[in-house]
N, C-alpha and C. Protein backbone atom coordinates (compact mmCIF):
# COMPACT_ATOMS: atom_id res chain seq x y z
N UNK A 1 0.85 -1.17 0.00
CA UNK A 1 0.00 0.00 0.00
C UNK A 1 0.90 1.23 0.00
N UNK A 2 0.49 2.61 -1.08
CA UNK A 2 1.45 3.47 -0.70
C UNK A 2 0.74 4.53 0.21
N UNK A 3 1.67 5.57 0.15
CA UNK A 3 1.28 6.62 1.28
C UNK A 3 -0.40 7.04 0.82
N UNK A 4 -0.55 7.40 -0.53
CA UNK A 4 -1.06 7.97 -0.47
C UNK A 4 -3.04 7.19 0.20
N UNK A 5 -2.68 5.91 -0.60
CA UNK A 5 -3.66 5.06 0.16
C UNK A 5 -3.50 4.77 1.69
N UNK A 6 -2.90 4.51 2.24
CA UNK A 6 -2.66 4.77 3.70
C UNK A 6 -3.35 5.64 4.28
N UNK A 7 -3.17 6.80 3.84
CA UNK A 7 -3.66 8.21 4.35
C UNK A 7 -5.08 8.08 4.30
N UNK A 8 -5.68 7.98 2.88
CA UNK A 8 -6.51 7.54 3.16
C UNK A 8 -7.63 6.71 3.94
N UNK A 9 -7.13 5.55 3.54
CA UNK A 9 -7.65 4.50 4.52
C UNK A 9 -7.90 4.98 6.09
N UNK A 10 -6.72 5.64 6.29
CA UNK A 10 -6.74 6.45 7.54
C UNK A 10 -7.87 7.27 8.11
N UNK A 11 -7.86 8.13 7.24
CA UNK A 11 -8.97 9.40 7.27
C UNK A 11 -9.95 8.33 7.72
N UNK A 12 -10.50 7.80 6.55
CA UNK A 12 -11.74 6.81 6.46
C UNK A 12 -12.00 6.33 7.77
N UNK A 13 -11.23 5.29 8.25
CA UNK A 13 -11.33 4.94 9.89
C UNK A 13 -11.33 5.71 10.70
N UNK A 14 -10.70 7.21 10.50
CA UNK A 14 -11.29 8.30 11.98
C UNK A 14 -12.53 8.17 11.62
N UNK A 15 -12.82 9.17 10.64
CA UNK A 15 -14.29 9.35 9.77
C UNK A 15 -15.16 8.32 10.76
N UNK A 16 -15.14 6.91 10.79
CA UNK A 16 -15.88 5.64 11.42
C UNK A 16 -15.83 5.98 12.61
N UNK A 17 -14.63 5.86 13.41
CA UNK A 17 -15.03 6.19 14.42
C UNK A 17 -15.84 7.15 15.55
N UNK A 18 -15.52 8.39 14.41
CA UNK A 18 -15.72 9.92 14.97
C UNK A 18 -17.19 9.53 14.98
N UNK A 19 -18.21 8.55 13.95
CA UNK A 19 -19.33 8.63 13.61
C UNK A 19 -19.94 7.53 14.96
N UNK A 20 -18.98 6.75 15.32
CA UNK A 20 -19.55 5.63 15.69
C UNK A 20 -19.72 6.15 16.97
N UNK A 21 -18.70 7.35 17.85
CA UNK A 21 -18.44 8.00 19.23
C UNK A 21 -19.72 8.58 19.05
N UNK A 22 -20.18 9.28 17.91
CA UNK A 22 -21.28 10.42 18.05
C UNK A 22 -22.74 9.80 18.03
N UNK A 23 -22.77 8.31 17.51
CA UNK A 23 -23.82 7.57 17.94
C UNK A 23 -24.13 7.10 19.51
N UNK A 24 -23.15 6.60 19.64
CA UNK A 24 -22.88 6.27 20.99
C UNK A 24 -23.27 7.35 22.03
N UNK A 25 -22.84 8.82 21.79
CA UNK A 25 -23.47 9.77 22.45
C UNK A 25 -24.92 10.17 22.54
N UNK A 26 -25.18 10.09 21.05
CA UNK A 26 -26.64 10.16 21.06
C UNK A 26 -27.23 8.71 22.45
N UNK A 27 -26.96 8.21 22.32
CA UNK A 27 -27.44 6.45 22.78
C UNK A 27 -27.68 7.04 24.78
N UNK A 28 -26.33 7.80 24.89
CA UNK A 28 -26.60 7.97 26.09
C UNK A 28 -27.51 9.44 26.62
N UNK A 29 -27.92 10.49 25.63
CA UNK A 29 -28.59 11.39 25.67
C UNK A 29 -30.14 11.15 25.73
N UNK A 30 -30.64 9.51 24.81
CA UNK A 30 -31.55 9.29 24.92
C UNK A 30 -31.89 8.73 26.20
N UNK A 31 -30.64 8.03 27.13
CA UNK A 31 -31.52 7.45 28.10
C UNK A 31 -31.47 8.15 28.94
N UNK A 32 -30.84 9.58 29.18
CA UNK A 32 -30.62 10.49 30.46
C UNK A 32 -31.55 11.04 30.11
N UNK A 33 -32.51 10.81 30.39
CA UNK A 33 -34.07 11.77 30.26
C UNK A 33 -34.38 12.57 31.76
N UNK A 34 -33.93 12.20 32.76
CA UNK A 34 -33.98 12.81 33.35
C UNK A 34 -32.80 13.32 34.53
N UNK A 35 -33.00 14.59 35.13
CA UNK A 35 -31.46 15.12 35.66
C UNK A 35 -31.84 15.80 37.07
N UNK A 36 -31.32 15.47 37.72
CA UNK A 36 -31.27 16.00 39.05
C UNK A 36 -30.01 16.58 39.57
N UNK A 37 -30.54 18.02 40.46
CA UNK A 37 -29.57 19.41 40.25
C UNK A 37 -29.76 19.47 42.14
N UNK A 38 -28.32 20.30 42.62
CA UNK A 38 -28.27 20.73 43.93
C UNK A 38 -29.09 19.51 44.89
N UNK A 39 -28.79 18.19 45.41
CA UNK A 39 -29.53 17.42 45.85
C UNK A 39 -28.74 17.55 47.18
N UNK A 40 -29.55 17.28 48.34
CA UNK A 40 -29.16 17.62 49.84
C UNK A 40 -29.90 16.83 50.08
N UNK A 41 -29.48 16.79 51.95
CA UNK A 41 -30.09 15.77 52.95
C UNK A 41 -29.80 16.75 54.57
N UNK A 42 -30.81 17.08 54.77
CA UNK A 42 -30.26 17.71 55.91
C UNK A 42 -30.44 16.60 57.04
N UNK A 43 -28.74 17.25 57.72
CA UNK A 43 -28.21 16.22 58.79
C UNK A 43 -29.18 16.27 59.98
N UNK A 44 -29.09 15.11 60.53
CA UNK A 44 -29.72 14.94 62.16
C UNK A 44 -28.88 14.83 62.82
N UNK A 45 -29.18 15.07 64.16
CA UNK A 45 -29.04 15.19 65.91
C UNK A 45 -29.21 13.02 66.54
N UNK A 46 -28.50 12.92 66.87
CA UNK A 46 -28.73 12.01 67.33
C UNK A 46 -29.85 11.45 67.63
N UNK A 47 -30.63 10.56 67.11
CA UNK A 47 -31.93 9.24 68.00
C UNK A 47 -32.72 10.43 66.98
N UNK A 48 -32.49 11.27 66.33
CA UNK A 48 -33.76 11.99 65.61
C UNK A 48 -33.97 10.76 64.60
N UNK A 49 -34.99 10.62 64.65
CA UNK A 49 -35.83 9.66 63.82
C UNK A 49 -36.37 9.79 62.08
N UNK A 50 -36.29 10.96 61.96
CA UNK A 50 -36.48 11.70 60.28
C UNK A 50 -35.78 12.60 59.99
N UNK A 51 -35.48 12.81 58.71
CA UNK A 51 -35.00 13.72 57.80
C UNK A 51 -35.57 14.08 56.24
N UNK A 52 -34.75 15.06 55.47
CA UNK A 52 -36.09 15.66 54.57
C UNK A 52 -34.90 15.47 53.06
N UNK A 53 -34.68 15.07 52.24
CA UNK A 53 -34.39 15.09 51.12
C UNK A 53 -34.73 16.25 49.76
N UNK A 54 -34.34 16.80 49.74
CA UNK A 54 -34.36 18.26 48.54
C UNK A 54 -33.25 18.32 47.43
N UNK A 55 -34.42 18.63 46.34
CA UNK A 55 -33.24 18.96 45.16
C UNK A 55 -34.03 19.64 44.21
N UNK A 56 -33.70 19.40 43.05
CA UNK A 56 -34.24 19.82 41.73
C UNK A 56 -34.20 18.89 40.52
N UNK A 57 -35.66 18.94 40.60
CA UNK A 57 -35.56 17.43 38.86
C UNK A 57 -36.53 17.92 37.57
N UNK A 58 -35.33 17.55 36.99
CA UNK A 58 -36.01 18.17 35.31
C UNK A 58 -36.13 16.80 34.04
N UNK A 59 -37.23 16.93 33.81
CA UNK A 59 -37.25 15.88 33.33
C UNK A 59 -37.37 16.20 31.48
N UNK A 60 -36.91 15.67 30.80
CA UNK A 60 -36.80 15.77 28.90
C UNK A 60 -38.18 15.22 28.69
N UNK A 61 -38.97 14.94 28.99
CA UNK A 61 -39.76 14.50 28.22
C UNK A 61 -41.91 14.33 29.56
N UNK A 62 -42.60 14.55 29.62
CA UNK A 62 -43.64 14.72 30.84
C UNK A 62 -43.76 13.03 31.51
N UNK A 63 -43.24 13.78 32.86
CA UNK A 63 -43.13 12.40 33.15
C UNK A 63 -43.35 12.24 34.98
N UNK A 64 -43.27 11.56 35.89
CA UNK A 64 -43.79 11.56 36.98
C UNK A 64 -42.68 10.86 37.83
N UNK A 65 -42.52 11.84 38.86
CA UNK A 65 -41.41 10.74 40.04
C UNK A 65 -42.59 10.34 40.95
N UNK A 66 -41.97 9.01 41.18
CA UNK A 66 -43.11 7.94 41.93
C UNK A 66 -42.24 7.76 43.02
N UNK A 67 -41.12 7.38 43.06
CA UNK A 67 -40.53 6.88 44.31
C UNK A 67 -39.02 7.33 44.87
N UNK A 68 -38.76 7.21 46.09
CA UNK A 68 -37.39 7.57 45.97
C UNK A 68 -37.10 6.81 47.25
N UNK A 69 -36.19 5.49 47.23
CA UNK A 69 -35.31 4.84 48.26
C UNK A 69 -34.31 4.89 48.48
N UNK A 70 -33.66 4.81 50.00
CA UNK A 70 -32.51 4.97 50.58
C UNK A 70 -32.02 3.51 51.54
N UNK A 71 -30.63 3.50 51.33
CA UNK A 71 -30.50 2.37 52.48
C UNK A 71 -30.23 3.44 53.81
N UNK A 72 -30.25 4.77 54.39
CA UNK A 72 -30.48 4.98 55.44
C UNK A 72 -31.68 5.42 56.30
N UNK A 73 -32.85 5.11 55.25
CA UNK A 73 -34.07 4.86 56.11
C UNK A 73 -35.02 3.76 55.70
N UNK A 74 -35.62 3.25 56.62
CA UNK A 74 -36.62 2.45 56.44
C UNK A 74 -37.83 2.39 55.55
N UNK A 75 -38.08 4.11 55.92
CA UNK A 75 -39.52 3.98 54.74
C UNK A 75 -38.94 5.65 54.29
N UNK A 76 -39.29 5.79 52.93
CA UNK A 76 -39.60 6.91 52.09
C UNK A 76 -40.76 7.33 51.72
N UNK A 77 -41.17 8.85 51.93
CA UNK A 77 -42.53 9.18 51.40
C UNK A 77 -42.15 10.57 50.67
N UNK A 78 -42.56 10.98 49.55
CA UNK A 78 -43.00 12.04 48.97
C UNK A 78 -43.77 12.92 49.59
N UNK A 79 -43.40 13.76 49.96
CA UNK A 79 -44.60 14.69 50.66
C UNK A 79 -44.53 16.07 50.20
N UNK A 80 -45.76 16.49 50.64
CA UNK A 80 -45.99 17.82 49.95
C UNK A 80 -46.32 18.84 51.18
N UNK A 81 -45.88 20.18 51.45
CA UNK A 81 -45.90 20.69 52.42
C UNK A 81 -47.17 22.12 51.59
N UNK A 82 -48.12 22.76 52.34
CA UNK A 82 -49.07 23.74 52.03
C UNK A 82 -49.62 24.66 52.94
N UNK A 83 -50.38 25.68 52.73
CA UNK A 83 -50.92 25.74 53.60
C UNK A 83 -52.39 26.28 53.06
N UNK A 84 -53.22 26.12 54.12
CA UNK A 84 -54.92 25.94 54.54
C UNK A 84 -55.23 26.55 55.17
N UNK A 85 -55.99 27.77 55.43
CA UNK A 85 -56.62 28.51 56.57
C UNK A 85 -55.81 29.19 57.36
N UNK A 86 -54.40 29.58 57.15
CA UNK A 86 -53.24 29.65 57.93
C UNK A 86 -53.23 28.19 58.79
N UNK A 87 -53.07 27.36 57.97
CA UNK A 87 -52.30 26.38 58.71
C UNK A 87 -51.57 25.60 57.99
N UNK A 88 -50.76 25.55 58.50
CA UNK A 88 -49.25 24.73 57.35
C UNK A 88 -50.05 22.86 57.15
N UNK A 89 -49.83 22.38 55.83
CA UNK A 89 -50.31 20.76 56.06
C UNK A 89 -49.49 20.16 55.58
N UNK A 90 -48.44 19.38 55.93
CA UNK A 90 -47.64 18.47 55.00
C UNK A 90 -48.50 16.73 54.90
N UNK A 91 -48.61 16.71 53.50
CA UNK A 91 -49.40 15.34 53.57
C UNK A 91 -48.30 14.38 52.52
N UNK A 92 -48.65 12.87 52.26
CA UNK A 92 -47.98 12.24 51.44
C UNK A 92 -49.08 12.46 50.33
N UNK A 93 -48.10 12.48 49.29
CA UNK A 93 -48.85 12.28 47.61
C UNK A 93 -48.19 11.17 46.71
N UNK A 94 -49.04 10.49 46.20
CA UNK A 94 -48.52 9.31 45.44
C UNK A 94 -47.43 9.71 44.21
N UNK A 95 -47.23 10.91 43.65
CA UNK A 95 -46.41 10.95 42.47
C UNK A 95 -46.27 12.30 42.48
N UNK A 96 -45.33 13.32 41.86
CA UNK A 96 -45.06 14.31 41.35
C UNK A 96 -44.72 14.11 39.93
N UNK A 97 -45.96 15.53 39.08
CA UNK A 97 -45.61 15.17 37.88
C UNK A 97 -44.33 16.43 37.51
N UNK A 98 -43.60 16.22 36.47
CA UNK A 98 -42.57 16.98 36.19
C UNK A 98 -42.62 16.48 34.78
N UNK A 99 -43.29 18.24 34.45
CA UNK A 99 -43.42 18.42 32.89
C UNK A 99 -42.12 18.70 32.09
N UNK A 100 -42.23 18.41 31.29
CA UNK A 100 -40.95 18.46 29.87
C UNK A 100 -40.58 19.77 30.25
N UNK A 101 -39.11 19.43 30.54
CA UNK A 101 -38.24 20.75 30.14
C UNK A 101 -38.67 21.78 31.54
N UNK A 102 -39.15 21.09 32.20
CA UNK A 102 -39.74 22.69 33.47
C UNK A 102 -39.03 21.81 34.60
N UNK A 103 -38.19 22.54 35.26
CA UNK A 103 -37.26 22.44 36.96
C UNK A 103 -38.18 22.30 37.95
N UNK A 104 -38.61 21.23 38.66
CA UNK A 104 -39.71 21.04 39.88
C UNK A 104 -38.67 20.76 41.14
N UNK A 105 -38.85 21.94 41.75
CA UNK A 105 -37.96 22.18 43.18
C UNK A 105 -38.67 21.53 44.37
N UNK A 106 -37.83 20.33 44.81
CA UNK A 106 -38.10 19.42 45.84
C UNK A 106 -37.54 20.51 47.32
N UNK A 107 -37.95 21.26 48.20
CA UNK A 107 -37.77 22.30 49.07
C UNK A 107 -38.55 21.75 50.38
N UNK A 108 -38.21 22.69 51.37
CA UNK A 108 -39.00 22.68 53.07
C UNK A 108 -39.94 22.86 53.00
N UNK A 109 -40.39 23.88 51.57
CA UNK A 109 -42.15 24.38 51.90
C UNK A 109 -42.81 24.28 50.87
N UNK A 110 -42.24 22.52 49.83
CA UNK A 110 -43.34 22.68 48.69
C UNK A 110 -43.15 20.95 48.88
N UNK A 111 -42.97 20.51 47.52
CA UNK A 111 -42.98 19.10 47.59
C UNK A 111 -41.51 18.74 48.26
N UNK A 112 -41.49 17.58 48.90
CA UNK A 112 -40.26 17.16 49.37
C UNK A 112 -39.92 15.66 49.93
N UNK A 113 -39.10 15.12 49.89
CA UNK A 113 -38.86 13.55 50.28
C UNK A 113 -38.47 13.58 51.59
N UNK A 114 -39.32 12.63 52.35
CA UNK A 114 -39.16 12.31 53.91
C UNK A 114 -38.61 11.36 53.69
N UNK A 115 -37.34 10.78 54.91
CA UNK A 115 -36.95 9.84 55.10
C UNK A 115 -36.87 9.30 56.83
N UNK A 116 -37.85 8.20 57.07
CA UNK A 116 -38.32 8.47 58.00
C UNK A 116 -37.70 6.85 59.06
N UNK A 117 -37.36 6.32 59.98
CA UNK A 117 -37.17 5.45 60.42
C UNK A 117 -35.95 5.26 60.34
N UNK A 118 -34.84 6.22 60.48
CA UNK A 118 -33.61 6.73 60.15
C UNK A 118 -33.22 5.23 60.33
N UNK A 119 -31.82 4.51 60.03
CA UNK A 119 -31.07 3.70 60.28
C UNK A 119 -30.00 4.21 61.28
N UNK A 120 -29.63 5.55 61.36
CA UNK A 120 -28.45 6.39 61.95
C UNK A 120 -28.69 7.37 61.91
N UNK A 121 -27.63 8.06 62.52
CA UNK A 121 -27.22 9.65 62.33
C UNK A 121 -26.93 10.40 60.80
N UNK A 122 -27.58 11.16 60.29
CA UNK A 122 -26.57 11.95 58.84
C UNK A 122 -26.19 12.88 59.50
N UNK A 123 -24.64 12.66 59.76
CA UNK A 123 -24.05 13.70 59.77
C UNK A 123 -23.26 14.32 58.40
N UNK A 124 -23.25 15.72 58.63
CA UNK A 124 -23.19 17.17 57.92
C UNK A 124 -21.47 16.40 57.26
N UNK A 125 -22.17 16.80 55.95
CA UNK A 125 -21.24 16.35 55.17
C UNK A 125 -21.22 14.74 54.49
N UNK A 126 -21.67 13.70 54.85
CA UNK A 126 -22.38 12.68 54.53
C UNK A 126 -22.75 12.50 53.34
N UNK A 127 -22.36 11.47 52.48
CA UNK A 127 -23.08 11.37 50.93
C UNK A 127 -24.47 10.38 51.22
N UNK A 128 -25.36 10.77 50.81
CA UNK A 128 -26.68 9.65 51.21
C UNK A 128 -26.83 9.35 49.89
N UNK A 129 -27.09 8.39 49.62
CA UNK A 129 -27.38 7.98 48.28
C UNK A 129 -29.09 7.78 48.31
N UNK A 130 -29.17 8.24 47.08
CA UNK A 130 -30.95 8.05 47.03
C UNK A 130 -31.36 7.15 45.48
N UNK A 131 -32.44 6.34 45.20
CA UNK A 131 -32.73 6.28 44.50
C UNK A 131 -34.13 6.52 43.57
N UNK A 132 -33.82 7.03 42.69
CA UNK A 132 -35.35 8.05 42.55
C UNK A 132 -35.85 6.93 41.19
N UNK A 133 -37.08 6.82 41.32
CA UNK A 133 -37.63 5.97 40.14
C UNK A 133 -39.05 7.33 39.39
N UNK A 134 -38.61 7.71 38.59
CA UNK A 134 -39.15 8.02 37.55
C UNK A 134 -40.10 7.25 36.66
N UNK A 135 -41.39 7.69 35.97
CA UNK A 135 -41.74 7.05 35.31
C UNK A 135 -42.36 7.73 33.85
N UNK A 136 -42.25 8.17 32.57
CA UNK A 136 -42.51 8.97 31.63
C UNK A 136 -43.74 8.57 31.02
N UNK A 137 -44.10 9.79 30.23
CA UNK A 137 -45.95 8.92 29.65
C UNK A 137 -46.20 7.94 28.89
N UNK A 138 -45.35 7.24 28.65
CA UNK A 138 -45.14 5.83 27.61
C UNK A 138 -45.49 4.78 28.87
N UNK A 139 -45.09 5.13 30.48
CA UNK A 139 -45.03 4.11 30.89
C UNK A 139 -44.01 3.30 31.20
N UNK A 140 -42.73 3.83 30.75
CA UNK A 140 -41.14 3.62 30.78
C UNK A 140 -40.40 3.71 31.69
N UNK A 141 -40.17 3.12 32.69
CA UNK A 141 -39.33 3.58 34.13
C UNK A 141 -38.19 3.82 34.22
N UNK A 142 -37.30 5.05 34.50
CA UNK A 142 -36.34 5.21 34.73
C UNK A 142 -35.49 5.35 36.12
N UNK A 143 -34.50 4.52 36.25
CA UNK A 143 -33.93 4.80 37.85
C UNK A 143 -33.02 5.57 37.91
N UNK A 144 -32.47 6.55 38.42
CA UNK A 144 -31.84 7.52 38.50
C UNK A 144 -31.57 7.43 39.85
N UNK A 145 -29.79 6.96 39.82
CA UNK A 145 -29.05 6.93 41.37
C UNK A 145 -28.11 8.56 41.05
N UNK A 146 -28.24 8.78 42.86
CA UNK A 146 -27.84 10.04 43.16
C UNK A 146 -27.51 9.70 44.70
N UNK A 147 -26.34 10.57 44.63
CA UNK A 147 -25.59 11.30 45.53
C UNK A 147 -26.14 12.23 46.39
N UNK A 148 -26.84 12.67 47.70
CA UNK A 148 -27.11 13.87 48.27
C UNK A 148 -26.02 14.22 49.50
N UNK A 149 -25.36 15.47 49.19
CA UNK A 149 -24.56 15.86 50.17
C UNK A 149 -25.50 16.31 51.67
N UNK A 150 -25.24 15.59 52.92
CA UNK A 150 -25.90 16.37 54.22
C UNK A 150 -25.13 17.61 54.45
N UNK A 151 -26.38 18.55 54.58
CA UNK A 151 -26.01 19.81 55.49
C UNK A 151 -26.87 19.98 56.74
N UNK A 152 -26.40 20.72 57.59
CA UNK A 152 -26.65 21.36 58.88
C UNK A 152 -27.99 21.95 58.59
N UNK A 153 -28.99 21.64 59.68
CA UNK A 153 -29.89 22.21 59.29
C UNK A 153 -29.72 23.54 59.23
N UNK A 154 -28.99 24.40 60.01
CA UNK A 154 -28.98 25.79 60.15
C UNK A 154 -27.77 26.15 58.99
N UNK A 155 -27.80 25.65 57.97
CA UNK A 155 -27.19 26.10 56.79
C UNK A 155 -27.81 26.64 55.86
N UNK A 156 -27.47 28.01 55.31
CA UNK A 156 -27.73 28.76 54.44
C UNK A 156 -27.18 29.18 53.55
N UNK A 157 -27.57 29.32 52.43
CA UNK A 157 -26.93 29.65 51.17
C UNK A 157 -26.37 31.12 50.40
N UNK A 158 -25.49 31.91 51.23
CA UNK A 158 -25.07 33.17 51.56
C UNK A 158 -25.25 33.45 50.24
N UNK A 159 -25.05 33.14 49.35
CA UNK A 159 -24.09 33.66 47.96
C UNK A 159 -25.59 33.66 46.77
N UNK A 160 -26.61 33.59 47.34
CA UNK A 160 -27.41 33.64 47.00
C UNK A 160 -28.65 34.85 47.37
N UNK A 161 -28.05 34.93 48.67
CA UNK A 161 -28.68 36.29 49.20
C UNK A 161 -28.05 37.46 48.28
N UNK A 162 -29.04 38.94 48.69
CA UNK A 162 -28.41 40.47 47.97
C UNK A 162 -28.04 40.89 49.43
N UNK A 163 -27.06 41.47 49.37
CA UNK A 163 -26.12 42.24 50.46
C UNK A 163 -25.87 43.70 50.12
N UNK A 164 -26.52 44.67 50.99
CA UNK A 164 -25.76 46.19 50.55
C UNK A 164 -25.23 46.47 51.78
N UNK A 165 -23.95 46.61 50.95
CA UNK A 165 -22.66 46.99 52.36
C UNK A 165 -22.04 48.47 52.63
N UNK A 166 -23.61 49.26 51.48
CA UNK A 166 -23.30 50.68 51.43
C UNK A 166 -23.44 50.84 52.43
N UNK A 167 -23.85 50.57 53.56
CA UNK A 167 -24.63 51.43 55.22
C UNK A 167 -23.62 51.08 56.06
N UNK A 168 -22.75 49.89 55.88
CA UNK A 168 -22.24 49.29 57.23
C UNK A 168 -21.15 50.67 57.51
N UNK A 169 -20.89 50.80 58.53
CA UNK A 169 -19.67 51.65 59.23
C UNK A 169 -18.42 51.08 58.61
């Protein structure tokens, strides 16, 4: 074979591959349908018996989180926190739907995951692993394992606040 076929041939096989990497990407874009952002676990106090799971999930396509298990609690519930008459109600709800393309914030004072029958302590700083089962309108279940870092309950997110430091002395 001379150079100049070589070269060729060459090209040709990036060419394949470059095509075969960019399938392969597609392959994994289709199954990440859904993404979960800023996920936490706020830590407990010793013999405390529950804790609250928060994040943010966006889902590609309209679709519903049904469940979310942990090996550091016994039972998991979805719950939804409101209020009624001035009175705060947190109840369990069987599913949260999370429409295409729209961010549904799992928080203290809207929907949120209880984890209840602790196994232990989360202490601050702690990776809890959660697993969230998704389900899209086809009927298609997706499991989506995640990482939640514990924080302190009395942790706040400074850098997010507005600060005017025109007044201070």
């Amino acid at each position: 074979m001379n150079a100049p076929q070589a070269k060729k041939r060459f090209v040709q096989s990036c060419k394949q591959l470059a095509l075969g990497l960019s399938l392969v990407g597609l392959g994994f874009q289709v199954s990440a349908q859904t993404r979960v952002d800023d996920a936490w676990v706020r830590a407990t106090v010793a013999g405390q018996p529950s804790s609250g799971a928060f994040m943010t999930v966006t889902a590609s396509s309209d679709s519903k989180l049904l469940s979310v298990q942990t090996p550091v609690a016994k039972l998991v519930q979805i719950h939804e926190m409101s209020m009624k008459d001035d009175v705060m109600k947190m109840q369990q709800v069987p599913s949260v739907a999370l429409p295409a393309g729209k961010p549904v914030s799992f928080n203290p004072n809207g929907y949120h995951i209880m984890l209840m029958n602790l196994t232990g302590q989360i202490n601050e700083g702690d990776k809890v692993p959660l697993t969230l089962t998704v389900e899209d309108a086809k009927g298609e279940k997706e499991s989506i394992q995640i990482e939640a870092v514990a924080k302190a309950i009395n942790t706040m997110d400074h850098s997010k606040m507005m600060h005017d430091h025109s007044k201070m002395n």
